[in-house]
PDB file of N, CA and C in Angstrom:
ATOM      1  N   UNK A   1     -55.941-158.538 -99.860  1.00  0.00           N
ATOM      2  CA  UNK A   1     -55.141-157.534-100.503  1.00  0.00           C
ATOM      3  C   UNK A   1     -54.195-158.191-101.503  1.00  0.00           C
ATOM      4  N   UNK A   2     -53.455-158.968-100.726  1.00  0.00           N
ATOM      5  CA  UNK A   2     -52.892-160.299-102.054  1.00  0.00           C
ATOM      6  C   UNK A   2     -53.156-160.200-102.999  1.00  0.00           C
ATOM      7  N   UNK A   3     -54.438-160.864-103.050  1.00  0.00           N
ATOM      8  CA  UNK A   3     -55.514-161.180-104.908  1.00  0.00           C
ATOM      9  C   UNK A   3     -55.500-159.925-105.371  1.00  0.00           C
ATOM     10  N   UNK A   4     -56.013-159.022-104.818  1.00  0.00           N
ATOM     11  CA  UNK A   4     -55.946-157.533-105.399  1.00  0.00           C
ATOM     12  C   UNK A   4     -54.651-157.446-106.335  1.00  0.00           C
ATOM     13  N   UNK A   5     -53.757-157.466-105.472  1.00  0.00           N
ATOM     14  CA  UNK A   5     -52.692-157.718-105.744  1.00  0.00           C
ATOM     15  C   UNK A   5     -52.326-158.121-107.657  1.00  0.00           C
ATOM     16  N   UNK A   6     -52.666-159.190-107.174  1.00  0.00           N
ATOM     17  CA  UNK A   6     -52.314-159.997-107.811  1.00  0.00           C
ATOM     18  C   UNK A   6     -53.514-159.833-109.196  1.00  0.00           C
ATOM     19  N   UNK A   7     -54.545-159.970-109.191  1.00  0.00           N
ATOM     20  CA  UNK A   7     -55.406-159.168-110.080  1.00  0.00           C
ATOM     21  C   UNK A   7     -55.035-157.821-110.921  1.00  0.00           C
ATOM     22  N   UNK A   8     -54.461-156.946-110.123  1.00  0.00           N
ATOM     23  CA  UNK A   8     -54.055-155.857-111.102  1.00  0.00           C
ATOM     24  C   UNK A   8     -52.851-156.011-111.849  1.00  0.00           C
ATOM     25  N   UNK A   9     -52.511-157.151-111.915  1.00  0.00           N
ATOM     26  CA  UNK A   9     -51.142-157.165-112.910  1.00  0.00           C
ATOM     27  C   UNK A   9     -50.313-157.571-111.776  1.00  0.00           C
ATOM     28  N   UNK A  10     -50.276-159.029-110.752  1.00  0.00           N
ATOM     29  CA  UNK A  10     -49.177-159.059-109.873  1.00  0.00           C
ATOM     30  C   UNK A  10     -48.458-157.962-109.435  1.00  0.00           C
ATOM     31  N   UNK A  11     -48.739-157.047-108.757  1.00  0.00           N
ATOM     32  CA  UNK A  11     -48.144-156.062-108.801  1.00  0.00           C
ATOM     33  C   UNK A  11     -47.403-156.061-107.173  1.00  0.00           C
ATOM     34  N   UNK A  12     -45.975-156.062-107.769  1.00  0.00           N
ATOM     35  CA  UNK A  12     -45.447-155.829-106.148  1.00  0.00           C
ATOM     36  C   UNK A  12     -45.290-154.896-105.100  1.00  0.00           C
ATOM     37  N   UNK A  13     -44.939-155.509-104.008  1.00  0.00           N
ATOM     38  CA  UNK A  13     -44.910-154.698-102.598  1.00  0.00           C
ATOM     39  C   UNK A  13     -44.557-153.295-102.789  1.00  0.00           C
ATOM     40  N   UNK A  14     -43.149-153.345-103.724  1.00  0.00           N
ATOM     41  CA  UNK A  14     -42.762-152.120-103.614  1.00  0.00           C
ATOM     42  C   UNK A  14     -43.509-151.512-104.659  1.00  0.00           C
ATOM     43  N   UNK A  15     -44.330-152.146-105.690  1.00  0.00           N
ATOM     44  CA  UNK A  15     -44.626-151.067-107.108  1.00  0.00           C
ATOM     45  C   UNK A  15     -46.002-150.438-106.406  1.00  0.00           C
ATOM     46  N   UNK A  16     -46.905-151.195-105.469  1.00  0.00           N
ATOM     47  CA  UNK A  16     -47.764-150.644-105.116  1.00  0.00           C
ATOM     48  C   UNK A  16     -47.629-149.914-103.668  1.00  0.00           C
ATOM     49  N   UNK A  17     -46.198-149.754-103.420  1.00  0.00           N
ATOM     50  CA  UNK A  17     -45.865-148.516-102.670  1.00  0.00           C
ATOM     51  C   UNK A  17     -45.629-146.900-103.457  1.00  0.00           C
ATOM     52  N   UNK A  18     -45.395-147.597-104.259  1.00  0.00           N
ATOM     53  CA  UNK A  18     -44.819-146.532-105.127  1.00  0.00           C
ATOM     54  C   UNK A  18     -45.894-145.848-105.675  1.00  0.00           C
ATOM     55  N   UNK A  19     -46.845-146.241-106.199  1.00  0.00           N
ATOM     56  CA  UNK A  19     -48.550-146.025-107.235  1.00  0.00           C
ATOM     57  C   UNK A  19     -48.844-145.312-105.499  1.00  0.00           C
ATOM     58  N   UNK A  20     -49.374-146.084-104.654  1.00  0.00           N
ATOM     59  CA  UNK A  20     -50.124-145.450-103.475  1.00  0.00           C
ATOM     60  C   UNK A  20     -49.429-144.470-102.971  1.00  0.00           C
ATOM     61  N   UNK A  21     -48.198-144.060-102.954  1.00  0.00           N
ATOM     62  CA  UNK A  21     -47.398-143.226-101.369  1.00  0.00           C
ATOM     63  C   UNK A  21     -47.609-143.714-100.110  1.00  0.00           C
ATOM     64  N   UNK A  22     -47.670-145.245-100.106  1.00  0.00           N
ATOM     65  CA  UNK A  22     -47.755-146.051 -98.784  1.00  0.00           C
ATOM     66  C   UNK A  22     -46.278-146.809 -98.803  1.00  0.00           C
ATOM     67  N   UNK A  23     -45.505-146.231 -97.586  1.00  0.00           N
ATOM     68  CA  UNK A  23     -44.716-147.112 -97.452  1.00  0.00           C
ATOM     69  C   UNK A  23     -44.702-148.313 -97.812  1.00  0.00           C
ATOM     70  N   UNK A  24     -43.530-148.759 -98.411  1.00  0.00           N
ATOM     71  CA  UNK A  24     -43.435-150.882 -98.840  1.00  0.00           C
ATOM     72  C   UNK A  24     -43.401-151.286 -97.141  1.00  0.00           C
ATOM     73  N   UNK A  25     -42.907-150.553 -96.220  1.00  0.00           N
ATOM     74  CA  UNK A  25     -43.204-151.195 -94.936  1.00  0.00           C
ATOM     75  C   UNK A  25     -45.029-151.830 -94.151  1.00  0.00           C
ATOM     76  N   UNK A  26     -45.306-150.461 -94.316  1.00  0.00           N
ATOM     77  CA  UNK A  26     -46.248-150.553 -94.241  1.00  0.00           C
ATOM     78  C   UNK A  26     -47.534-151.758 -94.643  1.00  0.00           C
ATOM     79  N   UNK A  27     -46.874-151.349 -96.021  1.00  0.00           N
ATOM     80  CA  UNK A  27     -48.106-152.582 -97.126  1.00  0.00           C
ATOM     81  C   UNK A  27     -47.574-153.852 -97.004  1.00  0.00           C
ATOM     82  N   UNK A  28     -46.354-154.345 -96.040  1.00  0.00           N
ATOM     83  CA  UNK A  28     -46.016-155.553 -95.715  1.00  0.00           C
ATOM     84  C   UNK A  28     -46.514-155.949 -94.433  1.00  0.00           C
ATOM     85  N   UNK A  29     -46.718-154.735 -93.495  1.00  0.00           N
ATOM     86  CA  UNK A  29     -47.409-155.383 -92.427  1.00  0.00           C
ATOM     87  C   UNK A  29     -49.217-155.190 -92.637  1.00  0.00           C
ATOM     88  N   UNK A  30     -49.778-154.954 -94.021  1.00  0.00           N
ATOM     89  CA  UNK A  30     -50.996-154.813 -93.741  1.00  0.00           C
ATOM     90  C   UNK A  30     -51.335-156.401 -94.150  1.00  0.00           C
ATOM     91  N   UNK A  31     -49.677-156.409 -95.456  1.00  0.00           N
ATOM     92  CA  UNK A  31     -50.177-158.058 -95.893  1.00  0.00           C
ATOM     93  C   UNK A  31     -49.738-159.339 -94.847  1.00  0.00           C
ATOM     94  N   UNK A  32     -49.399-159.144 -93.788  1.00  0.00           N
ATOM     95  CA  UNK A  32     -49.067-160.027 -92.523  1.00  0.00           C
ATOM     96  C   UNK A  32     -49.765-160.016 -91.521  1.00  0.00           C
ATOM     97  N   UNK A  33     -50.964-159.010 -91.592  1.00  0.00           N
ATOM     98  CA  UNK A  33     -52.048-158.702 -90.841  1.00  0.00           C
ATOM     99  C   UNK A  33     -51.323-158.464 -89.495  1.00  0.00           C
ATOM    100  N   UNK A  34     -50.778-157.484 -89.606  1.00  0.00           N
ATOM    101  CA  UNK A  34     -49.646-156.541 -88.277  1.00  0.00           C
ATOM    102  C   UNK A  34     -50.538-154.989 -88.362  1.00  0.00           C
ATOM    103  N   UNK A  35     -51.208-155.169 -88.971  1.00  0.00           N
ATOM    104  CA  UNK A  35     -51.780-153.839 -89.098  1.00  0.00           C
ATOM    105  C   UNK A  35     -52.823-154.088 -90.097  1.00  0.00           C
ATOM    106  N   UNK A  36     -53.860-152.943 -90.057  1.00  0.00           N
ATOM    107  CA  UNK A  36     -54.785-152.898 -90.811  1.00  0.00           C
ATOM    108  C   UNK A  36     -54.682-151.406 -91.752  1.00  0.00           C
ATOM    109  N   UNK A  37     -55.213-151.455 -92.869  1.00  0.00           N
ATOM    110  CA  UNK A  37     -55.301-150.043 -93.171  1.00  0.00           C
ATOM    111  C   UNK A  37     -56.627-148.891 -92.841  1.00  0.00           C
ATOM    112  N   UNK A  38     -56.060-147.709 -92.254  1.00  0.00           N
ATOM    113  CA  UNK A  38     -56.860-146.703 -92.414  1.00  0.00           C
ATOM    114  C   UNK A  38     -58.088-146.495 -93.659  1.00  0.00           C
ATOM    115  N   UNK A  39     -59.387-146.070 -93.887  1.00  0.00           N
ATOM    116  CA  UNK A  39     -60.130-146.179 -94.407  1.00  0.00           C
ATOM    117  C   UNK A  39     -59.406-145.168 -95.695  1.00  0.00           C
ATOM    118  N   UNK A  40     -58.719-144.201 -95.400  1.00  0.00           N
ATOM    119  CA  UNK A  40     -57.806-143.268 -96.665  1.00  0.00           C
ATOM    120  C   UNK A  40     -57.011-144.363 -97.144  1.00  0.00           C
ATOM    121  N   UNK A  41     -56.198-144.987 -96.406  1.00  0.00           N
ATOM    122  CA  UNK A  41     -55.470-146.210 -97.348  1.00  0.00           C
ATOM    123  C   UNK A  41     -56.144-146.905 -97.624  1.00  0.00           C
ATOM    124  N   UNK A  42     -57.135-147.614 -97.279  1.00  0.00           N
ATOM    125  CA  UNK A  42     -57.776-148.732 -98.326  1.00  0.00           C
ATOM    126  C   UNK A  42     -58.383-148.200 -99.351  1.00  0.00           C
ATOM    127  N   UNK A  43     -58.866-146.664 -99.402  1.00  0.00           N
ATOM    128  CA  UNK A  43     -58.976-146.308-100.638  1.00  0.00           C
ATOM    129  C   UNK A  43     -58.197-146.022-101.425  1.00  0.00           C
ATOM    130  N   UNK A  44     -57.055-145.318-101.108  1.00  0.00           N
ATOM    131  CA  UNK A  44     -56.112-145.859-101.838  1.00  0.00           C
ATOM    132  C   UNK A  44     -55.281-147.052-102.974  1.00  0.00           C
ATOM    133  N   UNK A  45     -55.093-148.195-101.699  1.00  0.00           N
ATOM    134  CA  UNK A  45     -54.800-149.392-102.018  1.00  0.00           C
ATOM    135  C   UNK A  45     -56.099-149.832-103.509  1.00  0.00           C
ATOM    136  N   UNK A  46     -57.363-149.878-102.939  1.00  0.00           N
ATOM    137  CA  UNK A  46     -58.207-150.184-103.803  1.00  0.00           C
ATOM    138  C   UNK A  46     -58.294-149.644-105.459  1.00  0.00           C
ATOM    139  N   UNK A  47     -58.327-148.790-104.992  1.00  0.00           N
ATOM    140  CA  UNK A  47     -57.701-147.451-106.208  1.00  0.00           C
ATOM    141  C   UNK A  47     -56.481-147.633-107.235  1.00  0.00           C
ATOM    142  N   UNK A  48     -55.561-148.323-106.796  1.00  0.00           N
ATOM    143  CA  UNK A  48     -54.411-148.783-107.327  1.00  0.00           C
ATOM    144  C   UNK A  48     -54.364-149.992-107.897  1.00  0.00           C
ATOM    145  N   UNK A  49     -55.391-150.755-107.077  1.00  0.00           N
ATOM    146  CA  UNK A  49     -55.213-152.078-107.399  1.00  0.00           C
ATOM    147  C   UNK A  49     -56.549-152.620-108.201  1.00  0.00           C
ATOM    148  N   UNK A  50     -57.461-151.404-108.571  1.00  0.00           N
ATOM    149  CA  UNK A  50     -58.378-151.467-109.508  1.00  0.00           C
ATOM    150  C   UNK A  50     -59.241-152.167-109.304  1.00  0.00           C
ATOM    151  N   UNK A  51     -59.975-152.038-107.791  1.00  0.00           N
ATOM    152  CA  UNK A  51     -60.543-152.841-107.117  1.00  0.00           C
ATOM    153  C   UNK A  51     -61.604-152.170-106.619  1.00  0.00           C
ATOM    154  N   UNK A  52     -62.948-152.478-106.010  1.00  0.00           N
ATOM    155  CA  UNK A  52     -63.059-151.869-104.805  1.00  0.00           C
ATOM    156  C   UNK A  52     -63.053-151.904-103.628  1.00  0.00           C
ATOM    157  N   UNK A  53     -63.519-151.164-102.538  1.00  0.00           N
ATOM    158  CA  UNK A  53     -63.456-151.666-100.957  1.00  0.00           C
ATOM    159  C   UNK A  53     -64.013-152.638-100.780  1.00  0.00           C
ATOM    160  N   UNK A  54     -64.930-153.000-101.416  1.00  0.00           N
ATOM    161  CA  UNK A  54     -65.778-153.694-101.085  1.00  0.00           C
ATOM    162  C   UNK A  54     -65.187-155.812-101.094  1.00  0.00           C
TER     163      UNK A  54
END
């Protein structure tokens, strides 16, 4: 998710809370692997980060 990340324009914790409607909490424990995302959030996330699931 990082590279994603980081691929769409470094884009931070909070900016890609903000683009998704995923808590910055959240997207900090998905990037600490405290959690995983739901298949709606990774489409999401992916979606934002101009990526795909894959």
């Amino acid at each position: 998710m990082k590279e994603a990340m980081e691929k769409a324009g470094s884009l931070s914790n909070s900016l890609l809370a903000k683009k998704s409607g995923i808590s910055e909490a959240v997207i900090r424990k998905y990037l600490k692997g405290e959690s995983y995302p739901t298949r709606e959030h990774l489409s999401l996330l992916a979606n934002d980060c101009d990526c795909t699931i894959n």
